[in-house]
PDB file of N, CA and C in Angstrom:
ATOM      1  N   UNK A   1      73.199  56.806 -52.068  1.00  0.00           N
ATOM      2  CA  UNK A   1      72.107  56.332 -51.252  1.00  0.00           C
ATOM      3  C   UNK A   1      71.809  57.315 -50.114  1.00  0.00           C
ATOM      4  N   UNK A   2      72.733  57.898 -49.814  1.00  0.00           N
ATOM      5  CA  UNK A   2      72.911  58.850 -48.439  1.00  0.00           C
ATOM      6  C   UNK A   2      71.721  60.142 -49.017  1.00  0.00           C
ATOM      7  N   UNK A   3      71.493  60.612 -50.072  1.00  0.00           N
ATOM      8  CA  UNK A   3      70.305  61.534 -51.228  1.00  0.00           C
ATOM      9  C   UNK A   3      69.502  60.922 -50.793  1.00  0.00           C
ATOM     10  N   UNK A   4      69.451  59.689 -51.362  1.00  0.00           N
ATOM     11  CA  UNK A   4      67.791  58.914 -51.420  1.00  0.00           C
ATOM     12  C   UNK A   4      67.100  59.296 -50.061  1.00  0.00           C
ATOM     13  N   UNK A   5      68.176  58.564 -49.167  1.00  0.00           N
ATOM     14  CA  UNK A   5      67.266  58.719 -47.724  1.00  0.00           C
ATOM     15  C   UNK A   5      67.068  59.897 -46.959  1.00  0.00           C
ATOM     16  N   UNK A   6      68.127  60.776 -47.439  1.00  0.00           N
ATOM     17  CA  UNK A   6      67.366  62.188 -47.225  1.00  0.00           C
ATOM     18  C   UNK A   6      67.220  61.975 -45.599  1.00  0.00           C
ATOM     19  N   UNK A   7      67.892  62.217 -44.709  1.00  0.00           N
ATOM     20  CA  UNK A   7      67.808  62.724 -43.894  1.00  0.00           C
ATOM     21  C   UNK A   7      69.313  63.498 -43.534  1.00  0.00           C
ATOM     22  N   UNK A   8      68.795  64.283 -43.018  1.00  0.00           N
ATOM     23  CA  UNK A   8      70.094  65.356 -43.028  1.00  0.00           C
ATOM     24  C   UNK A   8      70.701  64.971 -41.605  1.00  0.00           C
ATOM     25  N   UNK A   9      72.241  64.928 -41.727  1.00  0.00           N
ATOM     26  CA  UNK A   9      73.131  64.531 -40.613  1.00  0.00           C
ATOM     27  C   UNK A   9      73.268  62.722 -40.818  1.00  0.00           C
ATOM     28  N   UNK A  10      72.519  61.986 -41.626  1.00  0.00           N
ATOM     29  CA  UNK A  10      72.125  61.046 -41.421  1.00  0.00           C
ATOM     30  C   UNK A  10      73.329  59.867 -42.665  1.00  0.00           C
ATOM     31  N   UNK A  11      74.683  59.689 -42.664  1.00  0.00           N
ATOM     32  CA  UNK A  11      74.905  58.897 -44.045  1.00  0.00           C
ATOM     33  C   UNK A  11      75.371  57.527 -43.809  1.00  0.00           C
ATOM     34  N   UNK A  12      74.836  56.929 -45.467  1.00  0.00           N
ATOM     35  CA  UNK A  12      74.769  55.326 -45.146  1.00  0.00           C
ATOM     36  C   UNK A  12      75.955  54.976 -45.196  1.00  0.00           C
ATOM     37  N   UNK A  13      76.400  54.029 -44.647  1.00  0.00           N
ATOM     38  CA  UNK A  13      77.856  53.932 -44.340  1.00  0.00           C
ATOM     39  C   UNK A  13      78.074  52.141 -45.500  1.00  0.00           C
ATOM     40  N   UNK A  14      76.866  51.056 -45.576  1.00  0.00           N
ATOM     41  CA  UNK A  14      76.641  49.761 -45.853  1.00  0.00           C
ATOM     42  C   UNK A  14      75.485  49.583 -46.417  1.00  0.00           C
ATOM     43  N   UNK A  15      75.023  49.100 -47.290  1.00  0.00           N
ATOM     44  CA  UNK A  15      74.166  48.240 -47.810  1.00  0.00           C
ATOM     45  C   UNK A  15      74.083  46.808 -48.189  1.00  0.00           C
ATOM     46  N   UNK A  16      73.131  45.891 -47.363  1.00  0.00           N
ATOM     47  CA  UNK A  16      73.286  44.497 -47.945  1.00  0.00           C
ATOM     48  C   UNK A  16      72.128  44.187 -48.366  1.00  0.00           C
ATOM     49  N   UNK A  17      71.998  43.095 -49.351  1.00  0.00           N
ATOM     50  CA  UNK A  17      70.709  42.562 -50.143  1.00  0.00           C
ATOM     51  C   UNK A  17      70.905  41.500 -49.391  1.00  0.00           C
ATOM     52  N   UNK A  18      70.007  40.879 -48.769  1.00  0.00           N
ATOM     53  CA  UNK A  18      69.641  39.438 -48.443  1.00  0.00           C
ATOM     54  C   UNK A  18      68.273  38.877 -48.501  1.00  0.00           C
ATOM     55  N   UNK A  19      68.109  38.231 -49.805  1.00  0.00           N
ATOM     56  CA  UNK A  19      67.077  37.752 -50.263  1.00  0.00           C
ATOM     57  C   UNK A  19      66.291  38.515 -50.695  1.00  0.00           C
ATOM     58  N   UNK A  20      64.569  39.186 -49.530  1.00  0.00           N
ATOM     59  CA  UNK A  20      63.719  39.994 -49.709  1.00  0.00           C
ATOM     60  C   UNK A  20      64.041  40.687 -48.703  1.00  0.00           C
ATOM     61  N   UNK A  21      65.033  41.348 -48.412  1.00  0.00           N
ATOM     62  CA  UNK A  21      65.660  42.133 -47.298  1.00  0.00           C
ATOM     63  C   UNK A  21      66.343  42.606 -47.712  1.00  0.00           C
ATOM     64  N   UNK A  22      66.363  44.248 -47.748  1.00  0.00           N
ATOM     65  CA  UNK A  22      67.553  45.060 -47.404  1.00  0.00           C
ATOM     66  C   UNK A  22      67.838  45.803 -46.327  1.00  0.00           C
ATOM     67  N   UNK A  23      68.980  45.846 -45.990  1.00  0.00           N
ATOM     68  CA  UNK A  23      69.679  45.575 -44.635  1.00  0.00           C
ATOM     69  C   UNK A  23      70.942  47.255 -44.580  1.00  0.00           C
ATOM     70  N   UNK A  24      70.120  48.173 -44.440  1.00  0.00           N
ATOM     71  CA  UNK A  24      71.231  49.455 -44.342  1.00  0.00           C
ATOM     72  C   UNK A  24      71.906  50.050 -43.147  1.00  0.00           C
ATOM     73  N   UNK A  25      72.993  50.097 -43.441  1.00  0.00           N
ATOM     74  CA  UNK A  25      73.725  50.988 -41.732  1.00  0.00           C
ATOM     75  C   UNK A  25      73.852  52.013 -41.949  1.00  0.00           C
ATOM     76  N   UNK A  26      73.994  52.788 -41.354  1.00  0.00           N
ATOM     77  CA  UNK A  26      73.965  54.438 -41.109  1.00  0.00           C
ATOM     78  C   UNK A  26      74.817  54.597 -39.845  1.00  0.00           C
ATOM     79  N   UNK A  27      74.967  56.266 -39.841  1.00  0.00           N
ATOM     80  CA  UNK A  27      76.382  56.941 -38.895  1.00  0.00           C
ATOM     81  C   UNK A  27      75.139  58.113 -39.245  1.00  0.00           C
ATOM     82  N   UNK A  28      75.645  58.559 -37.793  1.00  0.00           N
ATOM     83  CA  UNK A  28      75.400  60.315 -37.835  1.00  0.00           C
ATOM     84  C   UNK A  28      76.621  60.989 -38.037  1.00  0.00           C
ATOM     85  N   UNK A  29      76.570  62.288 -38.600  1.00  0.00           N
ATOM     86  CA  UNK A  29      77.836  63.025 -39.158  1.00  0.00           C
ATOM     87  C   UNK A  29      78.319  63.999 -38.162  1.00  0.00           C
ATOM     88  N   UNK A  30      77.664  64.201 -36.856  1.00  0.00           N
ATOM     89  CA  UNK A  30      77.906  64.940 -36.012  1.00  0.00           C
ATOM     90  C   UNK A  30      78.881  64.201 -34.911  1.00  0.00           C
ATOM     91  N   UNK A  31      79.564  64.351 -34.057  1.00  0.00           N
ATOM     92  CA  UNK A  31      81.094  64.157 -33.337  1.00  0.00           C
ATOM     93  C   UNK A  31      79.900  63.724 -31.981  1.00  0.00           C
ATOM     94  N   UNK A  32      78.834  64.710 -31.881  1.00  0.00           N
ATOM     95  CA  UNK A  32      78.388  65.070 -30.022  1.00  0.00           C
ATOM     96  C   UNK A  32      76.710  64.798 -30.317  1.00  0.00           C
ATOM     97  N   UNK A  33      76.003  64.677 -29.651  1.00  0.00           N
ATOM     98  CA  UNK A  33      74.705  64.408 -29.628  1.00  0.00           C
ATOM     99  C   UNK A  33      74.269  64.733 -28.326  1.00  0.00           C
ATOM    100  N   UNK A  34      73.106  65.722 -27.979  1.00  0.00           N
ATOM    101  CA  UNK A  34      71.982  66.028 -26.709  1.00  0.00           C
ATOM    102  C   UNK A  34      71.326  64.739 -26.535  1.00  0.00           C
ATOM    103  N   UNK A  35      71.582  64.348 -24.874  1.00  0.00           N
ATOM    104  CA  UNK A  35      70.517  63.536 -24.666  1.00  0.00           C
ATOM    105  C   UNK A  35      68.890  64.052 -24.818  1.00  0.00           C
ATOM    106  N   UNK A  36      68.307  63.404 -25.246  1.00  0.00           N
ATOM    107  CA  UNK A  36      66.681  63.757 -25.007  1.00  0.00           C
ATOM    108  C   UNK A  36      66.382  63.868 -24.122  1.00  0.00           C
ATOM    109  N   UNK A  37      66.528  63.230 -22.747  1.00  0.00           N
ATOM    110  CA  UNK A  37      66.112  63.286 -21.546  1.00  0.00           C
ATOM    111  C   UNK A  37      66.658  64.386 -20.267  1.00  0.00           C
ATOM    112  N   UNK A  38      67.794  64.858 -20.694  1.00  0.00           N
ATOM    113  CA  UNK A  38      68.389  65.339 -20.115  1.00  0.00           C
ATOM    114  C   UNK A  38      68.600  66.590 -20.585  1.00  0.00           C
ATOM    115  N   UNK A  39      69.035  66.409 -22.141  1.00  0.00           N
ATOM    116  CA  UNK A  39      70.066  67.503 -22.262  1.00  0.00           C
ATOM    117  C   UNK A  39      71.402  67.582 -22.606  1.00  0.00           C
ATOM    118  N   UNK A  40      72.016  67.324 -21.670  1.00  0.00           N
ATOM    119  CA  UNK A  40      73.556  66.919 -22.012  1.00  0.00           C
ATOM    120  C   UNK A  40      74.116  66.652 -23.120  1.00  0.00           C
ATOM    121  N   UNK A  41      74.988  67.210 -23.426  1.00  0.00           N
ATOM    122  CA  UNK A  41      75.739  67.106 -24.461  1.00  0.00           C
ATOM    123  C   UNK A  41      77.205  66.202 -23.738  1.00  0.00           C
ATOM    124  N   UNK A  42      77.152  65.046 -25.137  1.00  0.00           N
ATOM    125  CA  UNK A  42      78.074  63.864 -24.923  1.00  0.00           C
ATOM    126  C   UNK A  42      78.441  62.914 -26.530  1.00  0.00           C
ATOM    127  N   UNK A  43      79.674  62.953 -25.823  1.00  0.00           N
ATOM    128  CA  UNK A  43      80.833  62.620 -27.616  1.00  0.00           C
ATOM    129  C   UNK A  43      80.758  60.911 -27.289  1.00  0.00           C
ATOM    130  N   UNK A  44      80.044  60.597 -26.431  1.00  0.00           N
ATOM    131  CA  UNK A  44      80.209  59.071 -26.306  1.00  0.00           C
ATOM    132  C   UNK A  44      78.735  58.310 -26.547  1.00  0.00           C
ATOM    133  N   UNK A  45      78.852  57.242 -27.162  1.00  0.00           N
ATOM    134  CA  UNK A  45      77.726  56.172 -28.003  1.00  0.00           C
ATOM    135  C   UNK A  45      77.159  55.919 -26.662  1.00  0.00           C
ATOM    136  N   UNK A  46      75.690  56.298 -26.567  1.00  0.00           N
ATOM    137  CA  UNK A  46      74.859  55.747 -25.369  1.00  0.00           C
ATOM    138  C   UNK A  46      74.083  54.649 -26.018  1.00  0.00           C
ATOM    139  N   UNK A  47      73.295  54.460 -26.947  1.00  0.00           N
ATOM    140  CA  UNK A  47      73.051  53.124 -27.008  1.00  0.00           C
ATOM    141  C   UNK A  47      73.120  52.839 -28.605  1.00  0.00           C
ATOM    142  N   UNK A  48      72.737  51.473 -28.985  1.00  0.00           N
ATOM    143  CA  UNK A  48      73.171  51.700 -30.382  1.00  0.00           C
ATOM    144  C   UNK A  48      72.106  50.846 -30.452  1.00  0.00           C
ATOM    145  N   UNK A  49      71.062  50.857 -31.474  1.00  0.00           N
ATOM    146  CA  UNK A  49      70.039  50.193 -31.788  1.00  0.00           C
ATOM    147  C   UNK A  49      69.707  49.234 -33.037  1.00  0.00           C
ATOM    148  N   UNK A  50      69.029  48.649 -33.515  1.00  0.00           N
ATOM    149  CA  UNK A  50      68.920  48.289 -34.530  1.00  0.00           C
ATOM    150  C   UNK A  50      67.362  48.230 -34.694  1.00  0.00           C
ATOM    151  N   UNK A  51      66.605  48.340 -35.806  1.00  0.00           N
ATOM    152  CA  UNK A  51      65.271  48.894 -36.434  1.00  0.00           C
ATOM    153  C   UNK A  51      64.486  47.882 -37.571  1.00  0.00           C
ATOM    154  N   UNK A  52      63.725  47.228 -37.343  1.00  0.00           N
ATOM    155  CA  UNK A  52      63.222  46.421 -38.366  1.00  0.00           C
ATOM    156  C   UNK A  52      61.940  47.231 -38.996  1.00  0.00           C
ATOM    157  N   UNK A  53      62.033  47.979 -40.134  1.00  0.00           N
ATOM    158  CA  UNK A  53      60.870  48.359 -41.088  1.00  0.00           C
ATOM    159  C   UNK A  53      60.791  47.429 -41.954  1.00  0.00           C
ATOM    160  N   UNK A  54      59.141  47.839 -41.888  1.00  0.00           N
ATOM    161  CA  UNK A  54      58.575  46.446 -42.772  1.00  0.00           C
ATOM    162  C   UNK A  54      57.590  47.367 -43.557  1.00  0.00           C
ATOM    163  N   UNK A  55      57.040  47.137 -44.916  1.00  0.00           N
ATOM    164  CA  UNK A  55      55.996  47.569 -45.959  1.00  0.00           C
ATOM    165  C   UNK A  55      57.066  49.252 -46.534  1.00  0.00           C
ATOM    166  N   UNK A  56      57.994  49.603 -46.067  1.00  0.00           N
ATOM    167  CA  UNK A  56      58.180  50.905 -46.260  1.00  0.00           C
ATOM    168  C   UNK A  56      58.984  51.064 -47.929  1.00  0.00           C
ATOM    169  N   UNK A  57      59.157  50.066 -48.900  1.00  0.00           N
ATOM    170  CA  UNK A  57      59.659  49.957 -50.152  1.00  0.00           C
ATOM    171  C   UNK A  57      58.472  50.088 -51.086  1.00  0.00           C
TER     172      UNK A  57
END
């Protein structure tokens, strides 16, 4: 699945079917991440989000 979605750095870690919903988690493969705003480089989780797409199947 980690192919399909094709984004690089990007792999699925979970997949769940619920009902007319599928429900995927993902990890980045990198240790450190640049803030956008700043800059900074930091090995610690600043926020963790969750994403509802809709029509994209």
């Amino acid at each position: 699945m980690t192919k399909l979605i094709n984004l690089p750095g990007v792999i699925v870690e979970n997949i769940q079917d619920a009902e007319e919903t599928l429900i995927v988690s993902v990890r980045v493969q990198e240790k450190t991440a640049k803030c956008p705003r700043c800059g900074h480089t930091s090995r610690r989780l600043h926020q963790n989000k969750r994403h509802l797409l809709l029509g994209y199947l």
